[in-house]
Protein backbone atom coordinates (compact mmCIF):
# COMPACT_ATOMS: atom_id res chain seq x y z
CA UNK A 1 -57.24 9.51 -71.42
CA UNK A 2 -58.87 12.99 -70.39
CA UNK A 3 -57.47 15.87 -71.55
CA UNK A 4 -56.71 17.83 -68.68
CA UNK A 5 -54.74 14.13 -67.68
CA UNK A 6 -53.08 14.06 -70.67
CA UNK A 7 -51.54 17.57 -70.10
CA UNK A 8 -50.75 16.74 -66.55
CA UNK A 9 -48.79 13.72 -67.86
CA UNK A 10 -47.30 15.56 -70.62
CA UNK A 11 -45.93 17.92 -67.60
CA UNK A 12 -44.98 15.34 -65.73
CA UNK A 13 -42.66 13.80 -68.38
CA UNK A 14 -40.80 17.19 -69.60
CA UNK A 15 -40.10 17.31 -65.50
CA UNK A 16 -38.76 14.26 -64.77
CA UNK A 17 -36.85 14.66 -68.26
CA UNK A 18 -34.94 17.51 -67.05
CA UNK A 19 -34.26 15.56 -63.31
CA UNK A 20 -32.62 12.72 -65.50
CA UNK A 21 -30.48 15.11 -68.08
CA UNK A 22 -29.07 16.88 -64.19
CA UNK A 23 -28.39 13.56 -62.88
CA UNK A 24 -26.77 12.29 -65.67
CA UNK A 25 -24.53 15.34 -65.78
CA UNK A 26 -23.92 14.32 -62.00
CA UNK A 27 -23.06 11.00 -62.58
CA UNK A 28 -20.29 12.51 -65.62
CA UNK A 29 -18.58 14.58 -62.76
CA UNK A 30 -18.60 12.13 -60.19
CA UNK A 31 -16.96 9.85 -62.63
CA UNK A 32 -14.56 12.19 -64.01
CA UNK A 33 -13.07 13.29 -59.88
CA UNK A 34 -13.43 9.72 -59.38
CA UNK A 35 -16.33 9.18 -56.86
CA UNK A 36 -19.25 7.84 -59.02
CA UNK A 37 -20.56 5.31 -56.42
CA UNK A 38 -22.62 2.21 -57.43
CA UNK A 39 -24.78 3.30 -54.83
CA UNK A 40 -25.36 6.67 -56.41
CA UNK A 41 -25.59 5.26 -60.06
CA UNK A 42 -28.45 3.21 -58.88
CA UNK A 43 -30.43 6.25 -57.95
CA UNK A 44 -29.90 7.34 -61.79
CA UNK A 45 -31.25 4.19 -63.05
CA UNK A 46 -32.43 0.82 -61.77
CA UNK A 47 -34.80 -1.97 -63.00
CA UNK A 48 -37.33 -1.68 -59.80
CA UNK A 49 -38.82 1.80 -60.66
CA UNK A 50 -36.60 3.88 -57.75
CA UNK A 51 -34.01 5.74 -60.29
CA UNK A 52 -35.34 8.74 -61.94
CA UNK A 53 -34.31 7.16 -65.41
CA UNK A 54 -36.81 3.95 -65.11
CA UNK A 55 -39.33 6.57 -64.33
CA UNK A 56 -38.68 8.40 -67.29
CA UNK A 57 -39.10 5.45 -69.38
CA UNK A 58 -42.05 3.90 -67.99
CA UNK A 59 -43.86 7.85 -68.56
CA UNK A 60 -42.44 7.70 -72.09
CA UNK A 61 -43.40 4.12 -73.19
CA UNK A 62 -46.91 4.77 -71.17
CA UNK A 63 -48.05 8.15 -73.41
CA UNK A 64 -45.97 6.81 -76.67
CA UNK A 65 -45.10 3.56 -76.97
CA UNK A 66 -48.01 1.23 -79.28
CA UNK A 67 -50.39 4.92 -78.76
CA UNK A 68 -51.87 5.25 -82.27
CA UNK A 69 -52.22 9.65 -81.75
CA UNK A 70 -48.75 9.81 -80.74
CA UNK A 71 -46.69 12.03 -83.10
CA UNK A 72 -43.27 10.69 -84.55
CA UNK A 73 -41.57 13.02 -82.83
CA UNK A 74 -43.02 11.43 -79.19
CA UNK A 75 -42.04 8.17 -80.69
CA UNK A 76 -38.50 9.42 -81.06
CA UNK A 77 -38.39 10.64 -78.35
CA UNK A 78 -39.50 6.95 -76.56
CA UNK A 79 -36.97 5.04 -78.59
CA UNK A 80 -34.00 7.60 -77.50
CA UNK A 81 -35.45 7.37 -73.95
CA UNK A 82 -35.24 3.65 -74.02
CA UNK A 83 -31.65 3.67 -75.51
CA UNK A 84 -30.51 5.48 -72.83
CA UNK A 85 -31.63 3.23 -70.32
CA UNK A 86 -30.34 -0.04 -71.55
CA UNK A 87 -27.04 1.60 -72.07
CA UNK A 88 -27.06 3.35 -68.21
CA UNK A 89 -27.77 -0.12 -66.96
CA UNK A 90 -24.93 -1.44 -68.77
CA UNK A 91 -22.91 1.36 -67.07
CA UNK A 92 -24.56 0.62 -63.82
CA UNK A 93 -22.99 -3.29 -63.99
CA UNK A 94 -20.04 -1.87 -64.69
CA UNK A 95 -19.67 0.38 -61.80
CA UNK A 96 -20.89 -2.65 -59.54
CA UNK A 97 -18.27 -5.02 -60.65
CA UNK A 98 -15.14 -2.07 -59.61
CA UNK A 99 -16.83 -1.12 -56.82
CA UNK A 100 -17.28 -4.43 -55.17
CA UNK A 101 -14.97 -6.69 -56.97
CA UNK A 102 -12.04 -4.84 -57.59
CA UNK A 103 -11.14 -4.54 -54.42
CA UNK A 104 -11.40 -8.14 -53.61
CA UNK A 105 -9.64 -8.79 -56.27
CA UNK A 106 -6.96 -6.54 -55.24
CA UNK A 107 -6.24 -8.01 -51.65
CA UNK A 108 -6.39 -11.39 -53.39
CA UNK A 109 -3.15 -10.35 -55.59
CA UNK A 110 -1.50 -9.02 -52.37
CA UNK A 111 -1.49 -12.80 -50.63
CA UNK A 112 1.86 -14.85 -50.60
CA UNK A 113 -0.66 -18.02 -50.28
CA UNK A 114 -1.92 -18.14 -54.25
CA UNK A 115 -1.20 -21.71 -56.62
CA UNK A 116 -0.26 -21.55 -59.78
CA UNK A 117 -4.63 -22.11 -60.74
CA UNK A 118 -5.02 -19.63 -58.71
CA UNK A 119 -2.74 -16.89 -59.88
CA UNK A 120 -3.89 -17.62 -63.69
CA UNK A 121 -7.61 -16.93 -62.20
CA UNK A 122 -6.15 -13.83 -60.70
CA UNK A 123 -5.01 -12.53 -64.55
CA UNK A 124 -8.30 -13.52 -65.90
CA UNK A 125 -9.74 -11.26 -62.99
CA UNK A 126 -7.41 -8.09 -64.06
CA UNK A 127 -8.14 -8.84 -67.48
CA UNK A 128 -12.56 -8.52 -66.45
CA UNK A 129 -11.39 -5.57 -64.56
CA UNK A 130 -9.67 -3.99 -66.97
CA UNK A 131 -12.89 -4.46 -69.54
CA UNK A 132 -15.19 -2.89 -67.09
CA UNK A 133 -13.10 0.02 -66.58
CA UNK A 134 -13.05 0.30 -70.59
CA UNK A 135 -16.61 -0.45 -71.05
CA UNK A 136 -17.49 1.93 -68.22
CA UNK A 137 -15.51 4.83 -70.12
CA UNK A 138 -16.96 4.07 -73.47
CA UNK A 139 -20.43 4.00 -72.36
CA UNK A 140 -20.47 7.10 -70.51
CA UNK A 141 -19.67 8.81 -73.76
CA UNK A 142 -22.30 7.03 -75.79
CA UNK A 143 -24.65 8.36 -72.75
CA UNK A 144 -23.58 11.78 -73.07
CA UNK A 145 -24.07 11.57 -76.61
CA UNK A 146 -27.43 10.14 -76.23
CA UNK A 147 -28.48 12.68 -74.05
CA UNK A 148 -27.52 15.43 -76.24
CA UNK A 149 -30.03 14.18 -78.84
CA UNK A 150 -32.45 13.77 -75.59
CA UNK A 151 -32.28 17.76 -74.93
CA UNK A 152 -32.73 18.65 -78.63
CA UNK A 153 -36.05 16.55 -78.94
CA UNK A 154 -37.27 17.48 -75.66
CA UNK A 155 -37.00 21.18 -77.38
CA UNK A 156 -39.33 19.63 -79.99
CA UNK A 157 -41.70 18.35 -77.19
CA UNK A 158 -41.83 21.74 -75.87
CA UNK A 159 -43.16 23.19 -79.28
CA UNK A 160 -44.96 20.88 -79.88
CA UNK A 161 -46.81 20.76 -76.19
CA UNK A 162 -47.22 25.03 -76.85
CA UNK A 163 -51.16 25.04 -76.09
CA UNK A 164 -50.75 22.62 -73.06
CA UNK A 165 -52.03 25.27 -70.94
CA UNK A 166 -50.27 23.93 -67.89
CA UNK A 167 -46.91 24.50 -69.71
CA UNK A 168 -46.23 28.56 -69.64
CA UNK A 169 -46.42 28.04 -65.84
CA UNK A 170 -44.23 25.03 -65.94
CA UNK A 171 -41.61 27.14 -68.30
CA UNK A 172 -41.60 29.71 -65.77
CA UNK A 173 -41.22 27.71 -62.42
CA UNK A 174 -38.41 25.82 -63.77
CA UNK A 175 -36.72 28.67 -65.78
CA UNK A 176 -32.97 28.23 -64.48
CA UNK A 177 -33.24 24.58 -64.83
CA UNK A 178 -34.00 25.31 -68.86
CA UNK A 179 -31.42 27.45 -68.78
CA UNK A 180 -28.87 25.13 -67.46
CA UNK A 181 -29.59 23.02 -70.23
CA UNK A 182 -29.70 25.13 -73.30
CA UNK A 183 -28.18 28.32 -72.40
CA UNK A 184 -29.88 31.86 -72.03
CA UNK A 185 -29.93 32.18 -75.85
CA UNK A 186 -30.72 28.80 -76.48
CA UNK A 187 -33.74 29.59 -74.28
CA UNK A 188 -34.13 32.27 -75.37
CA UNK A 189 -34.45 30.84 -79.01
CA UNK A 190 -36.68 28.66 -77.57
CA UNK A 191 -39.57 30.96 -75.91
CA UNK A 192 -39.28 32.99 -79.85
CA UNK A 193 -40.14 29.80 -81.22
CA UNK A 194 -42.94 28.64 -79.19
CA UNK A 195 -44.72 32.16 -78.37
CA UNK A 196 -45.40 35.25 -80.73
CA UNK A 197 -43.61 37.77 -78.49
CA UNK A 198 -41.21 35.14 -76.67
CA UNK A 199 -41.13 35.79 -72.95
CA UNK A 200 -43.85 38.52 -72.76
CA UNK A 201 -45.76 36.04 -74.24
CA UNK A 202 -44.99 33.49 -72.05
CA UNK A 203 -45.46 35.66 -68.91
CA UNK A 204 -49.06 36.30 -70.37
CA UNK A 205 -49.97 32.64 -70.72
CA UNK A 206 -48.54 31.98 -67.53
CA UNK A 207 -50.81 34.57 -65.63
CA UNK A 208 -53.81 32.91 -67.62
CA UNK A 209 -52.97 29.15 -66.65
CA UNK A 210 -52.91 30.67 -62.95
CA UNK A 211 -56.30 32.63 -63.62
CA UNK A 212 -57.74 29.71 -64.97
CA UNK A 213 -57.08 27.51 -61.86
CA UNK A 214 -58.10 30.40 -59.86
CA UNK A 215 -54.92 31.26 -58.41
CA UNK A 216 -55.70 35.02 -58.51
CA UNK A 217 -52.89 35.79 -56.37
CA UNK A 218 -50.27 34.06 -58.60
CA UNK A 219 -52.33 35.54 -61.64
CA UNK A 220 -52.18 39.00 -60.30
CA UNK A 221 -48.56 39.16 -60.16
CA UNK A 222 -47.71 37.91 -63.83
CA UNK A 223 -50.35 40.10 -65.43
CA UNK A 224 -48.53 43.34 -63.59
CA UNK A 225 -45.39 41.99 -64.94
CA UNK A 226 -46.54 41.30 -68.54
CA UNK A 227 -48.15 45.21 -68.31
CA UNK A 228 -45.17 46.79 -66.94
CA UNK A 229 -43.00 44.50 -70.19
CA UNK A 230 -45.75 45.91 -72.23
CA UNK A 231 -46.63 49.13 -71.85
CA UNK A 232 -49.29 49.59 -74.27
CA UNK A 233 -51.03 46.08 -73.67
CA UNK A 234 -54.45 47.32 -72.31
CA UNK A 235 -55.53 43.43 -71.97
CA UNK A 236 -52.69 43.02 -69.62
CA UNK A 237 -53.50 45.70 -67.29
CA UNK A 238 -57.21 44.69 -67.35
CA UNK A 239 -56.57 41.12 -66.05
CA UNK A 240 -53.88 42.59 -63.29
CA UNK A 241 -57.27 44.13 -61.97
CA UNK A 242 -59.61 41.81 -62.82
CA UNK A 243 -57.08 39.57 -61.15
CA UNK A 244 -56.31 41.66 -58.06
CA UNK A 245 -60.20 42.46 -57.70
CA UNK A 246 -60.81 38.88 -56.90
CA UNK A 247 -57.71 37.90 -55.18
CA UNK A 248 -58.88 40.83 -52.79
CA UNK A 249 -62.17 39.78 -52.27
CA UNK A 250 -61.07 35.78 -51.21
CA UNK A 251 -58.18 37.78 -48.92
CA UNK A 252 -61.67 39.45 -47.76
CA UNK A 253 -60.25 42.98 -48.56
CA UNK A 254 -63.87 44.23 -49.79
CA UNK A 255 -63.13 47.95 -50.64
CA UNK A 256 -59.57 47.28 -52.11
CA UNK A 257 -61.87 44.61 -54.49
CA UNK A 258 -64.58 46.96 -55.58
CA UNK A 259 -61.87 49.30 -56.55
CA UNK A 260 -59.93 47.07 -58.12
CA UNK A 261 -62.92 45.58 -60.04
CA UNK A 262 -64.41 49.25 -60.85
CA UNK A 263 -61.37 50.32 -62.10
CA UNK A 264 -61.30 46.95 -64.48
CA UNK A 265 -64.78 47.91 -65.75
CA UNK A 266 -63.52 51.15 -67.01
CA UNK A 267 -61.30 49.57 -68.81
CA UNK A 268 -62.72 47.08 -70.15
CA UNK A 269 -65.55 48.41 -71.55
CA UNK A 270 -62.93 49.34 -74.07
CA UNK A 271 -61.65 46.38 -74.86
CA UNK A 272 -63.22 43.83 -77.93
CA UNK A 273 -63.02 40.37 -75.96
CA UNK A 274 -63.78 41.34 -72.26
CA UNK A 275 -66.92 41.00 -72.21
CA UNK A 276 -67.07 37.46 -70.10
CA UNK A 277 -64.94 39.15 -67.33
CA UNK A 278 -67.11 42.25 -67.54
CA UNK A 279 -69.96 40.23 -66.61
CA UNK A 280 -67.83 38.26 -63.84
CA UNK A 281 -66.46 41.60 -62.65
CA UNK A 282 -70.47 43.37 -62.56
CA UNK A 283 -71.85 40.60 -60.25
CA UNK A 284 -68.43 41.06 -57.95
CA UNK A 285 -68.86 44.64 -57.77
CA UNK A 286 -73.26 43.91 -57.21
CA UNK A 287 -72.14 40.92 -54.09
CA UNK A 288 -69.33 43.60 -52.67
CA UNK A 289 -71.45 46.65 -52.93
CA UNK A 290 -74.24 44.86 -51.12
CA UNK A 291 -71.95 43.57 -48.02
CA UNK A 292 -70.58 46.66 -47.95
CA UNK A 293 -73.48 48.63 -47.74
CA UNK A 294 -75.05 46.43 -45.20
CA UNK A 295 -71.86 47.06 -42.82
CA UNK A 296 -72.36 50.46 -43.14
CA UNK A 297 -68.65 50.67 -44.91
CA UNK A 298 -69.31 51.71 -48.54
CA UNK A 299 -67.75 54.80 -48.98
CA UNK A 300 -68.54 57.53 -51.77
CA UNK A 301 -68.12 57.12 -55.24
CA UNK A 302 -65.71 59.79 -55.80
CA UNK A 303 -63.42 58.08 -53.24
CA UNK A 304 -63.50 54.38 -54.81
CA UNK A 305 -60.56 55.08 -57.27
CA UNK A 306 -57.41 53.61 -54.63
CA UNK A 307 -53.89 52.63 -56.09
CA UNK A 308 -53.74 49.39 -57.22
């Protein structure tokens, strides 16, 4: 498997990770008000790969399961992944058999027309009912409690996925979801463990991943937001212009690009490992110079320094 796959499918798992700990936490509420449909449990999990939980576990047992470089911790996290599913599709039985039986069952007991056979069938069929309903209680705590241990070792996953470079960006986009699973300081927590400076940090890497992928627009906006968290980052400001020099120049905004990108040389001649973008920024400012000049629309030096 190719790296750049690997990552994808890395990102891929942590998401559909957090769509089964938010449908789980449906499926407690529903049961708990007393409208947990089978219908809707079989959108949680099923054994013909339409629930987001038989997802989850074909991802899991795909990148872990019998994979020599996979890490104890992503083995773990496969075996508690699997747990959970055997134990939702016992659940998922169990809400079948109220749903569709129970009420059968119930006009049955309601006829004047039973034998005696039939009546002791009848008990045995409250007694069934009367398991399910136990087993369905039961089992919805052991999934609770299994998904507990699911959030804490998808924490480890996290860490332990840190340089995935797809990740920061990934972090950021589904911030409130993280949030509504481990709480602003458990997050919090969180981003101090994975990233030097936490959040700033994270912003940073985020506005990187973007660059990288040449989403200057999206980059552009991070790297102004990681130099206004960071006053005295001069790295951070350089790549908001290097950024918004070429995010101009594709939005074919020539003159706000060979400010942007003259302003970005300045700085960067200052800086120890800008060199790479210096280069990228020189033959920006050489192509926009030249198309500008040919228009007839290059203005004076003294007048290329606009806000950016």
């Amino acid at each position: 498997m190719s790296s750049s796959n690997l990552e994808k499918k890395q990102i891929d798992l942590i998401r559909e990770s957090i769509s089964v700990h938010d449908f789980c936490m449906e499926v407690m509420a529903l049961y708990a008000k007393g409208e947990l449909s089978f219908g809707r449990m079989e959108e949680f999990v099923d054994d013909r790969g339409k629930s987001c939980l038989y997802r989850l576990k074909q991802m899991s047992h795909e990148l872990f399961r019998n994979v020599e470089e996979a890490t104890y911790r992503e083995k773990f996290y496969d075996i508690t992944v699997g747990y959970i599913f055997h134990e939702a599709m016992k659940l998922r039985e169990n809400v079948y058999q109220l749903e569709y039986y129970k009420p059968q069952y119930q006009t049955l007991v309601a006829s004047d027309e039973l034998t005696a056979l039939e009546k002791k069938i009848i008990h045995e069929f409250d007694a069934l009912i009367a398991k399910a309903r136990k087993r369905l209680k039961e089992g919805l705590k052991e999934v609770k409690m299994l998904l507990k241990d699911l959030v804490v070792q998808l924490k480890d996953l996290l860490k332990l996925y840190r340089g995935n470079y797809l990740l920061p960006r990934f972090i950021l986009e589904n911030e409130k979801a993280l949030i509504r699973i481990y709480h602003k300081r458990g997050f919090a927590d969180l981003l101090s463990d994975m990233y030097e400076r936490g959040r700033s940090t994270l912003i940073h890497k985020a506005a990187q991943s973007f660059l990288d992928s040449e989403y200057y627009g999206d980059a552009k906006i991070l790297f102004q937001k990681a130099a206004h968290m960071d006053h005295g980052n001069g790295k951070a400001r350089f790549m908001f212009l290097y950024a918004s020099a070429f995010s101009s120049y594709f939005k074919n905004r020539p003159t706000r690009a060979l400010n942007c990108a003259q302003e970005a040389l300045a700085l960067g001649a200052t800086l120890n490992d800008a060199q790479p973008y210096n280069e990228a920024l020189e033959r920006l400012v050489a192509d926009v110079a030249k198309d500008l000049k040919k228009k007839g629309k290059l203005k004076e030096e003294g007048n290329a320094n606009l806000r950016v």
